[in-house]
C-alpha atoms as a PDB file:
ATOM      1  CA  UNK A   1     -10.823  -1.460 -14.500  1.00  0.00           C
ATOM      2  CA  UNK A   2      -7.533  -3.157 -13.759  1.00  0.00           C
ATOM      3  CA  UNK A   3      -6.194  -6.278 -12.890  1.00  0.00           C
ATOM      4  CA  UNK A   4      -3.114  -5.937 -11.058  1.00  0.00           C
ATOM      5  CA  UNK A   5      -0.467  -3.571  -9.186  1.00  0.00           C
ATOM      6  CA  UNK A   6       2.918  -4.463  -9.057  1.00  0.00           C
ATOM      7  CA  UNK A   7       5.806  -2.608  -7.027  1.00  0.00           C
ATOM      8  CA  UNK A   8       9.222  -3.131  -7.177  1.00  0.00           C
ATOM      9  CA  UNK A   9      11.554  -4.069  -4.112  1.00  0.00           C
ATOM     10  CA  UNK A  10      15.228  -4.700  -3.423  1.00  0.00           C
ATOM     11  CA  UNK A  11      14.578  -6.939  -0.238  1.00  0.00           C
ATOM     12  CA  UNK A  12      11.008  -8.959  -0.447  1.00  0.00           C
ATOM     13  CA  UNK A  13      11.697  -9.942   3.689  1.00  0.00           C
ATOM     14  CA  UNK A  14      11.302  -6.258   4.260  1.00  0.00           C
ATOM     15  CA  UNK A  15       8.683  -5.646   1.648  1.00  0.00           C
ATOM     16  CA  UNK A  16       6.718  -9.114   3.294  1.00  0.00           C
ATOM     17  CA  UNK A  17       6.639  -7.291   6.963  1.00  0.00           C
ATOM     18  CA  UNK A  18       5.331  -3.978   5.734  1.00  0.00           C
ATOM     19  CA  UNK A  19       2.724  -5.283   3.441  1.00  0.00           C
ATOM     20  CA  UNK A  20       1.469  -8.149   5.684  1.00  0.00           C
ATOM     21  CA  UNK A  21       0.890  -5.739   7.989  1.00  0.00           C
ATOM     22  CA  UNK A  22      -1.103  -3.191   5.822  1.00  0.00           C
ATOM     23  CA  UNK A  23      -2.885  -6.224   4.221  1.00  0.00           C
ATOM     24  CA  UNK A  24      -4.299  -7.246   7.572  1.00  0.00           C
ATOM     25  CA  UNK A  25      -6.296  -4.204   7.707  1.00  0.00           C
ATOM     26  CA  UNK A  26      -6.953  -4.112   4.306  1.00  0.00           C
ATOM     27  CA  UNK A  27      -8.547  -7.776   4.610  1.00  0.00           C
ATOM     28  CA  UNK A  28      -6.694  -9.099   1.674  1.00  0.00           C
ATOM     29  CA  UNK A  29      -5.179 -12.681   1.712  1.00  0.00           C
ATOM     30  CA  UNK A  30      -1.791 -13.053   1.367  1.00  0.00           C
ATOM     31  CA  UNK A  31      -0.164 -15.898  -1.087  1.00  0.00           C
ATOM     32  CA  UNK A  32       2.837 -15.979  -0.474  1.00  0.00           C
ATOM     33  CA  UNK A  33       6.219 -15.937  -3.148  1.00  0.00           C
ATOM     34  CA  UNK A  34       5.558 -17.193  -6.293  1.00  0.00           C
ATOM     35  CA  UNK A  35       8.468 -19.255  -8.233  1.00  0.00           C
ATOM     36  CA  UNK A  36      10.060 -15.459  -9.566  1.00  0.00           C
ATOM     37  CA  UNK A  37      10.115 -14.401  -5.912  1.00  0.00           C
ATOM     38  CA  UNK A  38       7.135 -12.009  -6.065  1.00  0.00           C
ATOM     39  CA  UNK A  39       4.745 -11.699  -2.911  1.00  0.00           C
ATOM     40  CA  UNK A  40       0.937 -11.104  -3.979  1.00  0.00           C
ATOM     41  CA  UNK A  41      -2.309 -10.496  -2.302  1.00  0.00           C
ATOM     42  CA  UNK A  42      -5.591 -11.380  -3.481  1.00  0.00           C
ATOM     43  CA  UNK A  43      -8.284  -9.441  -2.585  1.00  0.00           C
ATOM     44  CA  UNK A  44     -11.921 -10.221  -5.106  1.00  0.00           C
ATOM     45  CA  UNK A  45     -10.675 -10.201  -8.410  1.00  0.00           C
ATOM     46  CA  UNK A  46      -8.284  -7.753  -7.652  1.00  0.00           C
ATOM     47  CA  UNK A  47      -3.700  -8.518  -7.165  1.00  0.00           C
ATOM     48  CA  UNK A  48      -1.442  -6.715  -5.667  1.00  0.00           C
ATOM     49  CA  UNK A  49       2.303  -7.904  -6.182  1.00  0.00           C
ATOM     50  CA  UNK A  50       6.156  -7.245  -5.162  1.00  0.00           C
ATOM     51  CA  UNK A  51       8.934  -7.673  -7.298  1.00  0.00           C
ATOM     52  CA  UNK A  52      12.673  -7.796  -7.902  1.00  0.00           C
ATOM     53  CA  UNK A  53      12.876  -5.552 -10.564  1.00  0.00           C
ATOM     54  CA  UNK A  54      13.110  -7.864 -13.578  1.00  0.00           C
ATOM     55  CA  UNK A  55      16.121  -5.428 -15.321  1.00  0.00           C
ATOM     56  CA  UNK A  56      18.324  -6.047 -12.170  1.00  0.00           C
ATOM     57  CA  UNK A  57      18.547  -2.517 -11.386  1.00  0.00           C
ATOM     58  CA  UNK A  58      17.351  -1.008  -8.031  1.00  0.00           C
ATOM     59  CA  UNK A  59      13.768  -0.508  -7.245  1.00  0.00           C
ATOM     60  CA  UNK A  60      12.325   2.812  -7.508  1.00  0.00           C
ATOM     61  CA  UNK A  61       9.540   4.870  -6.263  1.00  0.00           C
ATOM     62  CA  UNK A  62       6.684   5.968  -9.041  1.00  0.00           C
ATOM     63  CA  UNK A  63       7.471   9.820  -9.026  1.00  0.00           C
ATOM     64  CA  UNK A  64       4.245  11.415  -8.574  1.00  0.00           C
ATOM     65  CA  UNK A  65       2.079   8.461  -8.768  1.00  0.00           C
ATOM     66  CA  UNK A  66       0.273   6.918  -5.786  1.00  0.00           C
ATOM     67  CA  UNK A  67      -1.849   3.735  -4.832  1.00  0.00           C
ATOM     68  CA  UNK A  68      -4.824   4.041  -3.221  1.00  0.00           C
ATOM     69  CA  UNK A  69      -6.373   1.707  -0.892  1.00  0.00           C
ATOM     70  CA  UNK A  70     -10.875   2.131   0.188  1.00  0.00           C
ATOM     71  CA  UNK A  71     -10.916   1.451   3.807  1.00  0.00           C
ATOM     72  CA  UNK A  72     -14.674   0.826   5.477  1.00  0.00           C
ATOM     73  CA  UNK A  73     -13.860   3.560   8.347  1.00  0.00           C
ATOM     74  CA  UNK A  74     -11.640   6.336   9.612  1.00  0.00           C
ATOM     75  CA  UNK A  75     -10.728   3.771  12.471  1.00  0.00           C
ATOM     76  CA  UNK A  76      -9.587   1.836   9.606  1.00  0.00           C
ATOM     77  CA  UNK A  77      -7.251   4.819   7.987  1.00  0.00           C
ATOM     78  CA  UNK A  78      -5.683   5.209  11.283  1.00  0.00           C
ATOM     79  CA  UNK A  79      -5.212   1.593  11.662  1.00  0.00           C
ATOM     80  CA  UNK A  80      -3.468   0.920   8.110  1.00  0.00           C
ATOM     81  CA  UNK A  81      -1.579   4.172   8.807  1.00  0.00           C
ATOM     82  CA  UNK A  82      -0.303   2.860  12.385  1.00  0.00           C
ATOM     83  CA  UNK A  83       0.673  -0.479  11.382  1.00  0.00           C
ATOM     84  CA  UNK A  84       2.138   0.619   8.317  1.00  0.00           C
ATOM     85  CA  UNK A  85       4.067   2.981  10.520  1.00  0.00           C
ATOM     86  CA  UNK A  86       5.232   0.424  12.781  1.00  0.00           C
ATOM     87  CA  UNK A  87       6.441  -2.102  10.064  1.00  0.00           C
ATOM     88  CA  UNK A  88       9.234  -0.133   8.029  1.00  0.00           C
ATOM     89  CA  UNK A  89       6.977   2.574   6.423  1.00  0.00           C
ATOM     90  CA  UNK A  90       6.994   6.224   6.745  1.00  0.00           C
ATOM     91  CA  UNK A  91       4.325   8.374   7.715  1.00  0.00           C
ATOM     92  CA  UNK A  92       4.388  11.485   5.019  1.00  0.00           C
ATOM     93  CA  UNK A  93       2.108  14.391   3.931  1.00  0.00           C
ATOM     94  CA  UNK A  94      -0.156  15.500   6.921  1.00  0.00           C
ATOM     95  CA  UNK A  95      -1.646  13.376   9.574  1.00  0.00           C
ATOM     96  CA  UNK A  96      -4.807  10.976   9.153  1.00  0.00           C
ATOM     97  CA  UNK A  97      -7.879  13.215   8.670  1.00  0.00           C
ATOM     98  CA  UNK A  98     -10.149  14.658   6.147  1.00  0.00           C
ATOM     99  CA  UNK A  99      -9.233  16.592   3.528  1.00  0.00           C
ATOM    100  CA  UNK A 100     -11.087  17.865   0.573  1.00  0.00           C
ATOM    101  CA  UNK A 101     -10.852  16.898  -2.148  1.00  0.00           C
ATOM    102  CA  UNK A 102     -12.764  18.695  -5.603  1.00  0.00           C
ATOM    103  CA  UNK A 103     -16.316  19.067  -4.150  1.00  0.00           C
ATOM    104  CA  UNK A 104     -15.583  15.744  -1.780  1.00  0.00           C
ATOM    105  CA  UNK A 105     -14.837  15.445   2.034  1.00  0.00           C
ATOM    106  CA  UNK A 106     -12.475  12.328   2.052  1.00  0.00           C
ATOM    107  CA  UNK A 107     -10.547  10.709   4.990  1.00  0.00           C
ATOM    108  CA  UNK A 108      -7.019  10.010   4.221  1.00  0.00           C
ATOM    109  CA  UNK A 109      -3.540   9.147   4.841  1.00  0.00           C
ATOM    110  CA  UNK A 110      -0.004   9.135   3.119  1.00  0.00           C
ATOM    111  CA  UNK A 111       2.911   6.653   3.435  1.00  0.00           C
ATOM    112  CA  UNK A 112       5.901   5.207   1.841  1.00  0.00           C
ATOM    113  CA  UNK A 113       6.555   1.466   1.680  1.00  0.00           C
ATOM    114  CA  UNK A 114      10.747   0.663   2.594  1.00  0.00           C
ATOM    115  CA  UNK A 115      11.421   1.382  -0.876  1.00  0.00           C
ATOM    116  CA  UNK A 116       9.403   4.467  -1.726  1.00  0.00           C
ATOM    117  CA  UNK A 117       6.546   4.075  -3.470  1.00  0.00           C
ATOM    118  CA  UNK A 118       3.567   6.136  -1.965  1.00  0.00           C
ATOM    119  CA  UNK A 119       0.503   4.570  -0.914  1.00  0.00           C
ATOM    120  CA  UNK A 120      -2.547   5.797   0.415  1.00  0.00           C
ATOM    121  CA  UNK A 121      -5.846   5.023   2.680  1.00  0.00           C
ATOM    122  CA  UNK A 122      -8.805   6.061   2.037  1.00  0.00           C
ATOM    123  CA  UNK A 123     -12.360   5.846   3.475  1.00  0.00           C
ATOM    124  CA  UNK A 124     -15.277   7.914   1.556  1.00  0.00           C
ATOM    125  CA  UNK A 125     -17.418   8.934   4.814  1.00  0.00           C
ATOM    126  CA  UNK A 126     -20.533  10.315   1.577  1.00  0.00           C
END
């Protein structure tokens, strides 16, 4: 359904450490910078990238909109969570654990990358 995410940063060292980390649980390889300074990730057919904002003004967090990440387990959530924890993000909402969701029992859990965008883990135990 889509190609690519892209999230803005003001310092890619900072935004390297936090998403290398979260990308080793997510089992996606990282590429590197490209020749604008952008990390990506390749997971399948599927990017994720980090960018200087191209307008030269700060980097913002999406206000109300969130990426989602589909984890194989709950010991996987936790996982992402901790070492996203541990590498510049911050832990928000409620703790790992399932929630529902519509008519669905998910497992999930809420950070913020160093520059505020919200992410989240997921694992669909149904």
């Amino acid at each position: 359904m889509f190609s690519h995410v892209m999230v803005g940063s003001d310092d890619i060292a900072v935004s390297k450490k936090f998403y290398d980390a979260l990308f080793t649980v997510i089992g996606a390889d990282a590429q590197g910078e490209d020749d604008k300074g952008r990390l990506y990730y390749i997971k399948g057919q599927q990017m994720f990238l980090v960018t200087p904002p191209i307008n030269g003004e700060a980097a913002t967090g999406a206000n109300g909109g969130t990426i989602g990440w589909a984890l194989p387990s709950e010991d996987a959530v936790n996982q992402w969570h901790s070492v996203g924890s541990h590498a510049g993000g911050s832990a928000i909402e409620s703790p790992p654990g399932l929630r529902t969701v519509g008519q669905r029992e998910l497992y999930l859990a809420y950070l913020r990358d160093p520059f505020g965008n919200k992410l989240c883990g997921l694992y669909s135990p149904a």
